[in-house]
Protein backbone atom coordinates (compact mmCIF):
# COMPACT_ATOMS: atom_id res chain seq x y z
CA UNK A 1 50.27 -49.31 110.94
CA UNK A 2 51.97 -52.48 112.59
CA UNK A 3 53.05 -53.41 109.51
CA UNK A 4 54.60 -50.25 108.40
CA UNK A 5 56.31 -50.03 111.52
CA UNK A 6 57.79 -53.37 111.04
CA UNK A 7 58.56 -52.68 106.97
CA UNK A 8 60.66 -49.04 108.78
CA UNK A 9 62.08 -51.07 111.19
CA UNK A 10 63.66 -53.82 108.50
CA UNK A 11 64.68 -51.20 105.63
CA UNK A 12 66.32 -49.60 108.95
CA UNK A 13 68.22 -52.94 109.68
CA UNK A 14 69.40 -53.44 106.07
CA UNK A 15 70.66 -50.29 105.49
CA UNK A 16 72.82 -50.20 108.28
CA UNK A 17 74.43 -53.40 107.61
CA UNK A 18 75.09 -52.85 104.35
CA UNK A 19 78.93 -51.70 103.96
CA UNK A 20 78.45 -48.31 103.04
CA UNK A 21 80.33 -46.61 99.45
CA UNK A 22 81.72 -43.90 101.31
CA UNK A 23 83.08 -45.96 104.65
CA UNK A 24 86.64 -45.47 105.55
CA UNK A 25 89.11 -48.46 105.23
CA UNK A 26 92.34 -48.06 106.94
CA UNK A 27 95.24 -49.92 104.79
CA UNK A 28 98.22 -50.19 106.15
CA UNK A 29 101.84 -52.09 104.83
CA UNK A 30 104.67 -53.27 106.86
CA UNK A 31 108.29 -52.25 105.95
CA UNK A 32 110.89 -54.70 106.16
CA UNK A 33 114.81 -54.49 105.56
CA UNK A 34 117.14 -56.41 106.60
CA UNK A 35 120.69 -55.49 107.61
CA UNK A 36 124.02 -57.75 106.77
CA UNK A 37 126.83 -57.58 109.76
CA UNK A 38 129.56 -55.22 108.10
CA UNK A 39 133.24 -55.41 108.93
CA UNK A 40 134.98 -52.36 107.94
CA UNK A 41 138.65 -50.31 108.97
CA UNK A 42 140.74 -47.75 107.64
CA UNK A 43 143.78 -47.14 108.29
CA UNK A 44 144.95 -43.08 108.09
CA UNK A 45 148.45 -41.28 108.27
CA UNK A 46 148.36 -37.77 109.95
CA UNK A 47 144.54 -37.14 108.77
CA UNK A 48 145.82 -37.22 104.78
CA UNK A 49 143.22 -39.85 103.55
CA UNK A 50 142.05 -43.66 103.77
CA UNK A 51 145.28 -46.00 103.56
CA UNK A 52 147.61 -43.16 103.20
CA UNK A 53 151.28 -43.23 103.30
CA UNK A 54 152.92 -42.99 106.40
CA UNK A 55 155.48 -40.01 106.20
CA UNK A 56 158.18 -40.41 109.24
CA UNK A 57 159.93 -37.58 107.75
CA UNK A 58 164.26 -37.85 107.79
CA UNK A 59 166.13 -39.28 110.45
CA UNK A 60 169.78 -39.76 111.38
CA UNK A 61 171.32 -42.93 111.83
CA UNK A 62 172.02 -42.57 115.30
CA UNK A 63 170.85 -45.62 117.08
CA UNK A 64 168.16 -43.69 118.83
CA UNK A 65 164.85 -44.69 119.35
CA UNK A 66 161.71 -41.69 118.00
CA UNK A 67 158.54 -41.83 118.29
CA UNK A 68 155.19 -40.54 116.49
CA UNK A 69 152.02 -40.52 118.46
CA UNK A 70 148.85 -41.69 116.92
CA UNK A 71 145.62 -39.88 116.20
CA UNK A 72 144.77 -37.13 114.17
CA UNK A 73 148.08 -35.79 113.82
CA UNK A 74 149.79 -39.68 113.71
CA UNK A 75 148.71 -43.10 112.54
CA UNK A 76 144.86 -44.17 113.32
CA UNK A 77 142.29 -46.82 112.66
CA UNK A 78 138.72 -46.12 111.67
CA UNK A 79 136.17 -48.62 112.25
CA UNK A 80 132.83 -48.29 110.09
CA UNK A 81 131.67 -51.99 111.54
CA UNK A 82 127.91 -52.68 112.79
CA UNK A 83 129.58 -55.48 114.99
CA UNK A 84 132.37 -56.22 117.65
CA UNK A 85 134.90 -56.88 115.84
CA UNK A 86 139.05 -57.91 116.42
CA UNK A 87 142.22 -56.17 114.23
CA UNK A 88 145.40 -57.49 113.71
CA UNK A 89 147.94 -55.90 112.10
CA UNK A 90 151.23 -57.43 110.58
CA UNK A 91 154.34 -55.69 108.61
CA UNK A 92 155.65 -57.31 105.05
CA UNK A 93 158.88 -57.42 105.80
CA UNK A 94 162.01 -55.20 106.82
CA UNK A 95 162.24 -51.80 105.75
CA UNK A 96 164.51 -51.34 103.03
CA UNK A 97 165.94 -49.31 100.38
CA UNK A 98 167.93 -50.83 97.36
CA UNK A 99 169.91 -53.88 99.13
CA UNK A 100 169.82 -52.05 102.62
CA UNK A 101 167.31 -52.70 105.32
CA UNK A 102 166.50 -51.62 108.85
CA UNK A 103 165.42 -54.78 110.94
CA UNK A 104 161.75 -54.78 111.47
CA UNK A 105 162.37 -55.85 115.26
CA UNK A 106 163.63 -51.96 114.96
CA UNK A 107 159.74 -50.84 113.75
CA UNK A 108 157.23 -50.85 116.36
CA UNK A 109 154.08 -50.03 117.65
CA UNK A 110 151.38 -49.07 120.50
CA UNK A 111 147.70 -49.03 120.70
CA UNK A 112 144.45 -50.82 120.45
CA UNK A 113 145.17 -53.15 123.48
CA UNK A 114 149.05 -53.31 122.87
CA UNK A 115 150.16 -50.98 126.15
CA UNK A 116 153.75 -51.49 125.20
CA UNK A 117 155.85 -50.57 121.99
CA UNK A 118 155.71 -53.77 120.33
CA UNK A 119 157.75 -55.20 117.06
CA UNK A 120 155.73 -55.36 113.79
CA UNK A 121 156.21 -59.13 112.40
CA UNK A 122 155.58 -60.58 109.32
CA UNK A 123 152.15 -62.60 110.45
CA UNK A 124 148.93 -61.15 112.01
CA UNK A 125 148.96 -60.30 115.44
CA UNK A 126 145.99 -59.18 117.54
CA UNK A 127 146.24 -55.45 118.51
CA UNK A 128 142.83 -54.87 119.25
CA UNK A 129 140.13 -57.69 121.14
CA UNK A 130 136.13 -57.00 120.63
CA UNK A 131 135.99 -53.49 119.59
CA UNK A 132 132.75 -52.37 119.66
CA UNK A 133 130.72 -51.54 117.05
CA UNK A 134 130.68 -47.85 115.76
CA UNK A 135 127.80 -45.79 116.98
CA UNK A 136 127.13 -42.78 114.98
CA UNK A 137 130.40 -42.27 114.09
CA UNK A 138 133.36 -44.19 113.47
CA UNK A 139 135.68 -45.64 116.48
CA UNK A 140 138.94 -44.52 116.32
CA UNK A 141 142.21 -46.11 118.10
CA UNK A 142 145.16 -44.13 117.96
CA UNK A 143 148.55 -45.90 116.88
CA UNK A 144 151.55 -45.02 118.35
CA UNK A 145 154.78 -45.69 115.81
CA UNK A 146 158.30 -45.97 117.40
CA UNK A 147 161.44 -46.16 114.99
CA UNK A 148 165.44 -47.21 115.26
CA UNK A 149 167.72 -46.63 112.42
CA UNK A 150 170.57 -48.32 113.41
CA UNK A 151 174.52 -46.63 113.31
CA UNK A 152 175.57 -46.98 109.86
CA UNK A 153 172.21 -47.40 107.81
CA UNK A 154 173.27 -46.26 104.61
CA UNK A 155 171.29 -43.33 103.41
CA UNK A 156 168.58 -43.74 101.18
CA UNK A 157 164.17 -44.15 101.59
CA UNK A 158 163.39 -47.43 103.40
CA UNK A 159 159.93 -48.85 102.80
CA UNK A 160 157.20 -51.55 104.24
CA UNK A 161 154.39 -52.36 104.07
CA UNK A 162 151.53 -52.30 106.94
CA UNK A 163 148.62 -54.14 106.60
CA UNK A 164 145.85 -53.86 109.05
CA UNK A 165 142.46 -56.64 109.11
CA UNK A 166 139.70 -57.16 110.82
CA UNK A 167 137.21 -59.63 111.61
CA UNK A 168 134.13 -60.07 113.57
CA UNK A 169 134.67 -60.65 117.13
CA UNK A 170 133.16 -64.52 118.36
């Protein structure tokens, strides 16, 4: 009887140490991704669309300063970027039309952290220092435009260029 005690007592042991068919085996993989820094603006005109034209509309040539403001209804930059980033904007040159120009010192602008109407020029200046990065949606800083056509601009549809760029914020 000792013995088949003992013989109960080992099958016993072995069987529950043996990994069992049926056991349960949690498996588990780990999901990686990895995510560049992203610098990315737009620049929009009156909510008409991603580097749009800007439309000031006809003016006299009175020697009178207007102005547009910025936003929805006015010039805006978008920033898409996952880091703090810096803009600068710059101007190509004078507006003109044919072999008549208005002087870009006459062409200015407000915003970002520019609090006074300032002249576009023809190299990059700073208008806005460690923007944050967008959060759900993109960051938006208005753009006021100011404009002087000088007495005796000859008639006619004067053009530049504005470029806006941005890099990431050291």
């Amino acid at each position: 009887m000792n013995l088949n005690i003992f013989l109960a007592i080992l099958i016993f042991i072995l069987l529950i140490s043996m990994p069992s068919v049926f056991a349960v085996r949690d498996q588990s993989l780990s999901a990686q991704v990895t995510i560049n820094s992203q610098v990315s603006i737009a620049a929009n005109w009156n909510s008409t669309g991603v580097n749009s034209t800007i439309n000031l509309g006809s003016l006299e040539a009175d020697g009178l300063q207007k102005s547009w403001n910025g936003g929805i209804n006015g010039e805006q930059i978008l920033s898409y970027s996952n880091v703090k980033i810096d803009v600068y904007t710059r101007a190509s040159g004078n507006l003109t039309s044919g072999n008549s120009s208005i002087p870009l010192n006459k062409f200015l602008y407000r915003g970002g952290n520019i609090s006074t109407p300032t002249s576009f020029e023809t190299n990059y200046t700073q208008i806005i220092d460690g923007w944050s990065k967008a959060q759900g949606s993109p960051n938006v800083a208005p753009i006021n435009l100011y404009l002087t056509v000088p007495y005796g601009t000859e008639p006619g549809t004067y053009t530049t260029t504005i470029y806006f760029m941005a890099v990431q914020h050291e």
